[in-house]
C-alpha atoms as a PDB file:
ATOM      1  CA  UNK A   1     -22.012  28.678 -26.316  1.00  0.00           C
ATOM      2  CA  UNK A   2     -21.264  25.942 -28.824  1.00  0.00           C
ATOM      3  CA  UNK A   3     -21.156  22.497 -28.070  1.00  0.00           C
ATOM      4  CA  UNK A   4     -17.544  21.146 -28.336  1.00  0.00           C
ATOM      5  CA  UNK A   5     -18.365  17.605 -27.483  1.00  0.00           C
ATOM      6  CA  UNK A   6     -16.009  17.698 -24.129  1.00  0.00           C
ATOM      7  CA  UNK A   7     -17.002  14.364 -21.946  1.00  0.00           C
ATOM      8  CA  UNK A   8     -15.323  15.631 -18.895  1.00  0.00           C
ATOM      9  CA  UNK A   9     -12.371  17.022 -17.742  1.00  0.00           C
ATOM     10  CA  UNK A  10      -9.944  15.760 -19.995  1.00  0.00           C
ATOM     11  CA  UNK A  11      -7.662  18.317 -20.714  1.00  0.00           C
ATOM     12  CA  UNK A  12      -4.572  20.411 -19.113  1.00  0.00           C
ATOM     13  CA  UNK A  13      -2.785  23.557 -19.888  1.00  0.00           C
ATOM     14  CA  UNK A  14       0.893  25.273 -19.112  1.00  0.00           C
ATOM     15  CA  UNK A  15      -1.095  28.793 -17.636  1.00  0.00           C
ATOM     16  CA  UNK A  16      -2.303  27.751 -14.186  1.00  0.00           C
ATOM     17  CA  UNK A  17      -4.751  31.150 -15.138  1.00  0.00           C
ATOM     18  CA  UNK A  18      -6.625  29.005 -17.177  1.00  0.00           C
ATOM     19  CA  UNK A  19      -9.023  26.229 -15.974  1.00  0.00           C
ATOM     20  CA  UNK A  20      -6.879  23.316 -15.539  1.00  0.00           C
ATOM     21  CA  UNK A  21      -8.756  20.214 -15.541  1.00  0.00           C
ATOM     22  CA  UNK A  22      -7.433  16.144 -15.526  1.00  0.00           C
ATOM     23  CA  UNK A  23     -10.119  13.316 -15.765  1.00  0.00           C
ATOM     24  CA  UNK A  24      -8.634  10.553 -13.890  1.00  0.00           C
ATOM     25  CA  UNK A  25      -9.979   6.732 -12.604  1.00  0.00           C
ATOM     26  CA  UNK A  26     -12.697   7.527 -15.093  1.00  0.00           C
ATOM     27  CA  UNK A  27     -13.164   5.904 -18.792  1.00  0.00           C
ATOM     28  CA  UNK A  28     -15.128   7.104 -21.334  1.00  0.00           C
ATOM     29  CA  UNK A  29     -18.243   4.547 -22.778  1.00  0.00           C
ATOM     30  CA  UNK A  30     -19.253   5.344 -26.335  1.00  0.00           C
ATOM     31  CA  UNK A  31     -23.335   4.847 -26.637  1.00  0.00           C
ATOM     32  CA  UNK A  32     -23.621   2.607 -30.141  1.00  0.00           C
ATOM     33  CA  UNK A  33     -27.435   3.566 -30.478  1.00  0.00           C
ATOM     34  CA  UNK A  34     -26.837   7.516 -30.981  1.00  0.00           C
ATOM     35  CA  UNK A  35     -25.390   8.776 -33.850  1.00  0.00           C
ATOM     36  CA  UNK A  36     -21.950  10.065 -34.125  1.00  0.00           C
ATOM     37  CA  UNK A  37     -22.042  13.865 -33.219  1.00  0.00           C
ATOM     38  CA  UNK A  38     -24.781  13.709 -31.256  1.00  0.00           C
ATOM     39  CA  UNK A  39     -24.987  14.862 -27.519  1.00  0.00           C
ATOM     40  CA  UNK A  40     -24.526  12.055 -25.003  1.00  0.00           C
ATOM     41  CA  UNK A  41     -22.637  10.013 -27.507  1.00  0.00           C
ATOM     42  CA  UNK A  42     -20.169   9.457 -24.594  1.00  0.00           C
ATOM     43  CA  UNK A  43     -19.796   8.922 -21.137  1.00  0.00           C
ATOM     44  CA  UNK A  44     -17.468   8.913 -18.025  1.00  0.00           C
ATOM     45  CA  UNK A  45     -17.637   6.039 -15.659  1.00  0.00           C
ATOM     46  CA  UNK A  46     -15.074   5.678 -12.959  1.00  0.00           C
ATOM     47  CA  UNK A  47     -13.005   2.591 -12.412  1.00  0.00           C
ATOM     48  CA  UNK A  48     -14.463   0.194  -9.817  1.00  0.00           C
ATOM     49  CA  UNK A  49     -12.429   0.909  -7.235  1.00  0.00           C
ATOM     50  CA  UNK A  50     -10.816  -0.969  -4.479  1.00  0.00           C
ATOM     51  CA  UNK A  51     -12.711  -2.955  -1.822  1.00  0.00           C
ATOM     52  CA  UNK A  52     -12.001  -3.038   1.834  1.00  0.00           C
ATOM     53  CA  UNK A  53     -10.506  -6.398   3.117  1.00  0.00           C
ATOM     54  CA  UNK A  54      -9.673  -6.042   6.620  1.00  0.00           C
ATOM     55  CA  UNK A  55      -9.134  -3.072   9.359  1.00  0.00           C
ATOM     56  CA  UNK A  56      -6.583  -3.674  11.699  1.00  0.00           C
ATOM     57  CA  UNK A  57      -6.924  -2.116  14.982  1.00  0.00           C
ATOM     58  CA  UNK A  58      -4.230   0.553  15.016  1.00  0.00           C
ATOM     59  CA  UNK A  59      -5.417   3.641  13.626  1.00  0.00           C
ATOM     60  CA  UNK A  60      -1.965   4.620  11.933  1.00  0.00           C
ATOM     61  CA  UNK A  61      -0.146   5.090   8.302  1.00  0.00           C
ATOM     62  CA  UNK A  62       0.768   1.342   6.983  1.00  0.00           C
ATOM     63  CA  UNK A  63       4.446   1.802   6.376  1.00  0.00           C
ATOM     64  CA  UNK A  64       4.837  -1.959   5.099  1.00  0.00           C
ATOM     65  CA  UNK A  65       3.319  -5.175   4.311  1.00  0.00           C
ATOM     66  CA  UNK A  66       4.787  -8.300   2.802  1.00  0.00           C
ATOM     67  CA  UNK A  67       3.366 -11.811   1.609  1.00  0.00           C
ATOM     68  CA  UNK A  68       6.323 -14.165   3.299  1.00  0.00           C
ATOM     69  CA  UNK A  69       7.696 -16.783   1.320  1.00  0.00           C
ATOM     70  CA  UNK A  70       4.852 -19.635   0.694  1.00  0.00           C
ATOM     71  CA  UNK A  71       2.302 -17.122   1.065  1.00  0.00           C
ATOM     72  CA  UNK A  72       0.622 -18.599   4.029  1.00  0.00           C
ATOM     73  CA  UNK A  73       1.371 -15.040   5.777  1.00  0.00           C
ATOM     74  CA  UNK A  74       1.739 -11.168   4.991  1.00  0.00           C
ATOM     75  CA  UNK A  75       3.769  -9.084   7.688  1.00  0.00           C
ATOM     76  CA  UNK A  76       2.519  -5.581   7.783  1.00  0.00           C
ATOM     77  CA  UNK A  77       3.342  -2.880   9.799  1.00  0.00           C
ATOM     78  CA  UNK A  78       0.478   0.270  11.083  1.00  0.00           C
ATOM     79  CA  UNK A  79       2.216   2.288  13.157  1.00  0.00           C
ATOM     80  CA  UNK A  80       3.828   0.899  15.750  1.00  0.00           C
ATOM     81  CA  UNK A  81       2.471  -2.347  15.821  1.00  0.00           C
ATOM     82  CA  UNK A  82       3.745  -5.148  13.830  1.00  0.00           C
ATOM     83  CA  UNK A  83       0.922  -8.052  12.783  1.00  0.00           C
ATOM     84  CA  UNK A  84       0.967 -11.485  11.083  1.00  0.00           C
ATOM     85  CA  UNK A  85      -2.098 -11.614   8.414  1.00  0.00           C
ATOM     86  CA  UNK A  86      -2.957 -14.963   7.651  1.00  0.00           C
ATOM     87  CA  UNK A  87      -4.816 -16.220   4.510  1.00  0.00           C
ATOM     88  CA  UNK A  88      -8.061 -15.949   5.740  1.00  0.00           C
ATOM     89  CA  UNK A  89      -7.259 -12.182   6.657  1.00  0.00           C
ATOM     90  CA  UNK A  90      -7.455 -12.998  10.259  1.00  0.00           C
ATOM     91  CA  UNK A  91      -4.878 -10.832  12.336  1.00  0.00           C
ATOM     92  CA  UNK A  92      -2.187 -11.382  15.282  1.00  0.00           C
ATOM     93  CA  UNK A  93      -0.258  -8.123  16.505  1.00  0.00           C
ATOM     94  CA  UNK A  94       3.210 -10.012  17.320  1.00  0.00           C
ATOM     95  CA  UNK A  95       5.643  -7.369  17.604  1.00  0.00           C
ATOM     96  CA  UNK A  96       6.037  -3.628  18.633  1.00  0.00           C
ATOM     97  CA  UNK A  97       8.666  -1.145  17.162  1.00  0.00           C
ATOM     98  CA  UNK A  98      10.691   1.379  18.335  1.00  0.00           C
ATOM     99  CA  UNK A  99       8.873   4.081  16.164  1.00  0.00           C
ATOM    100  CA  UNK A 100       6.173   4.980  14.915  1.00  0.00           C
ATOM    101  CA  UNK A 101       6.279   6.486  11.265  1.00  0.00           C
ATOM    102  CA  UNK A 102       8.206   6.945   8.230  1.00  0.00           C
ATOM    103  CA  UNK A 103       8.979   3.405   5.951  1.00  0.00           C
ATOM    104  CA  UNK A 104       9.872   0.282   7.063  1.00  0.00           C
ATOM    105  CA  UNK A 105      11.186  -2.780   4.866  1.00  0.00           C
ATOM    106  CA  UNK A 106      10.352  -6.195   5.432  1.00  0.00           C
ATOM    107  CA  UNK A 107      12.056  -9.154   3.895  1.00  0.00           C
ATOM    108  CA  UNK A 108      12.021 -13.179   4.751  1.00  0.00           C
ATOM    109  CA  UNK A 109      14.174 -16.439   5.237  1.00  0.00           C
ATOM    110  CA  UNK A 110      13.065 -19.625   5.064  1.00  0.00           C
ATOM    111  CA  UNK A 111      16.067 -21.113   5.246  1.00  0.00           C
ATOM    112  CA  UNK A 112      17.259 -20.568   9.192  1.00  0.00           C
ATOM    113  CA  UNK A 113      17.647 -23.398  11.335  1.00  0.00           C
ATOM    114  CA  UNK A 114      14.055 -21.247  13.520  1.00  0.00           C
ATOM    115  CA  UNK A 115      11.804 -21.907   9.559  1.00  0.00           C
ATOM    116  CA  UNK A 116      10.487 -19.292   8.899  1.00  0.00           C
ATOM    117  CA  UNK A 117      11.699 -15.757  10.064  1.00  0.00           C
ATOM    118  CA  UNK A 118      10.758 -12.228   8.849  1.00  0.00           C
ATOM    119  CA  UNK A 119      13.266  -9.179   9.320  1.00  0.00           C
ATOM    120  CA  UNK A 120      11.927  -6.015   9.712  1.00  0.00           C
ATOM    121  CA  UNK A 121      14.317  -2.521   9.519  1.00  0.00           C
ATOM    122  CA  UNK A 122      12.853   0.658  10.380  1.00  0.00           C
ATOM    123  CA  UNK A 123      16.343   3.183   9.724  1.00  0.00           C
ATOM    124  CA  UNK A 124      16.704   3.324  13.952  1.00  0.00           C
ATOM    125  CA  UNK A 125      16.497  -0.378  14.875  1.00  0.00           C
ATOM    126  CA  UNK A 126      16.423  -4.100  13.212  1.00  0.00           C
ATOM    127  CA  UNK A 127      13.664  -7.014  14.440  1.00  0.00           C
ATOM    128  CA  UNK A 128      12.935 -10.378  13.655  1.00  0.00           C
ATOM    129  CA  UNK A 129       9.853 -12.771  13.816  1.00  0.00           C
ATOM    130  CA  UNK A 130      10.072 -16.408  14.033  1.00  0.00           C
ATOM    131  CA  UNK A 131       6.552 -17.411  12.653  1.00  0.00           C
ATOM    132  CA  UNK A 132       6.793 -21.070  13.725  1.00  0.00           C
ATOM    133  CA  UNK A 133       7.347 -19.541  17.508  1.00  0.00           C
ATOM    134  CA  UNK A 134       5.716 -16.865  17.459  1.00  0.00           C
ATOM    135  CA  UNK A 135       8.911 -15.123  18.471  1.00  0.00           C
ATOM    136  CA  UNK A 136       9.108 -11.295  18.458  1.00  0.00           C
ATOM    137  CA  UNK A 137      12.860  -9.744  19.248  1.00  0.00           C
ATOM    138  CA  UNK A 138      14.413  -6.324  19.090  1.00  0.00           C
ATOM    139  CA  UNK A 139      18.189  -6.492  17.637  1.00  0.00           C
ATOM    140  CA  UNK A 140      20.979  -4.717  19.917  1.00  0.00           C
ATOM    141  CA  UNK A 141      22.145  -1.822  18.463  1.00  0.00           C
ATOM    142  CA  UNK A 142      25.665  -1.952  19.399  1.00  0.00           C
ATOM    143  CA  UNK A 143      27.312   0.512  16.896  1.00  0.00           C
ATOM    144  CA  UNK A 144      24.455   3.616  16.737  1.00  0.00           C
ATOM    145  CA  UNK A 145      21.421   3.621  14.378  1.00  0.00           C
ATOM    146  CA  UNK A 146      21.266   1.413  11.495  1.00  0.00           C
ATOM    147  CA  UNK A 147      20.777   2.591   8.280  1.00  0.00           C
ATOM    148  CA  UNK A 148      21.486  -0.168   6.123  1.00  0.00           C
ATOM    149  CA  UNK A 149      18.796  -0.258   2.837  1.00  0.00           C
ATOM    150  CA  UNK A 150      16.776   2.169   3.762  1.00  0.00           C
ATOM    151  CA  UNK A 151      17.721   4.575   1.114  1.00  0.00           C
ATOM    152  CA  UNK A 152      17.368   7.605   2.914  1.00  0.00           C
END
């Protein structure tokens, strides 16, 4: 079979009959010391990668972090279980939700008379976190499930 000088799979086609292939996280490395048509002239090498920070407990989907305003803290939630990530990557649960999958968005305020507070909707319920308390609450729902900006 002649050589075609193919690094890798780097190619696809419309006919799912056909081998199909897509090269990706990978870049190619041209070798300067071998001579242009010569085998091994390239290379694939795959992108670094990411590297493991911190494991929270809960062994669930994340379905949302945030850095809070100042970015002394990130609010993510895994699960059911809402934590407080500080900037050391140490981790407080402080809250538990309703539910347990599907997205959640987070925003912040700094500007309530409580500092501090992150709101948390999950398209059932609404929660809030006072940071400088420590304060975890569950909203009433007084008019059926809330389903403001969740886009659903």
């Amino acid at each position: 079979m002649p050589d075609f000088g193919f690094v890798g799979a780097s190619y696809t086609t419309r006919s799912i009959y056909q081998d199909d292939q897509e090269c990706i996280n990978f870049y190619p490395e041209i070798d300067p010391t071998k001579q242009p048509g010569s085998r091994g002239i390239v290379a694939l090498y795959p992108t670094p990668g990411l590297v493991t920070e911190i494991e929270l407990p809960a062994a669930a989907e994340v379905r949302g972090m945030r850095a809070l305003s100042g970015l002394q803290y990130a609010i993510v939630v895994c699960g059911n279980v809402v934590y407080r990530i500080n900037q050391g990557l140490a981790y407080t649960q402080v809250g538990t939700l309703t539910t347990s999958s599907g997205p959640v968005s987070i925003t912040d305020n700094v500007m309530t008379s409580q500092g501090l507070t992150a709101y948390i909707v999950d398209g059932v319920n609404r929660y809030y976190y006072v940071v400088a308390t420590n304060t975890f609450v569950t909203l009433p729902s007084t008019d059926g499930d809330w389903q403001g900006a969740m886009g659903r």
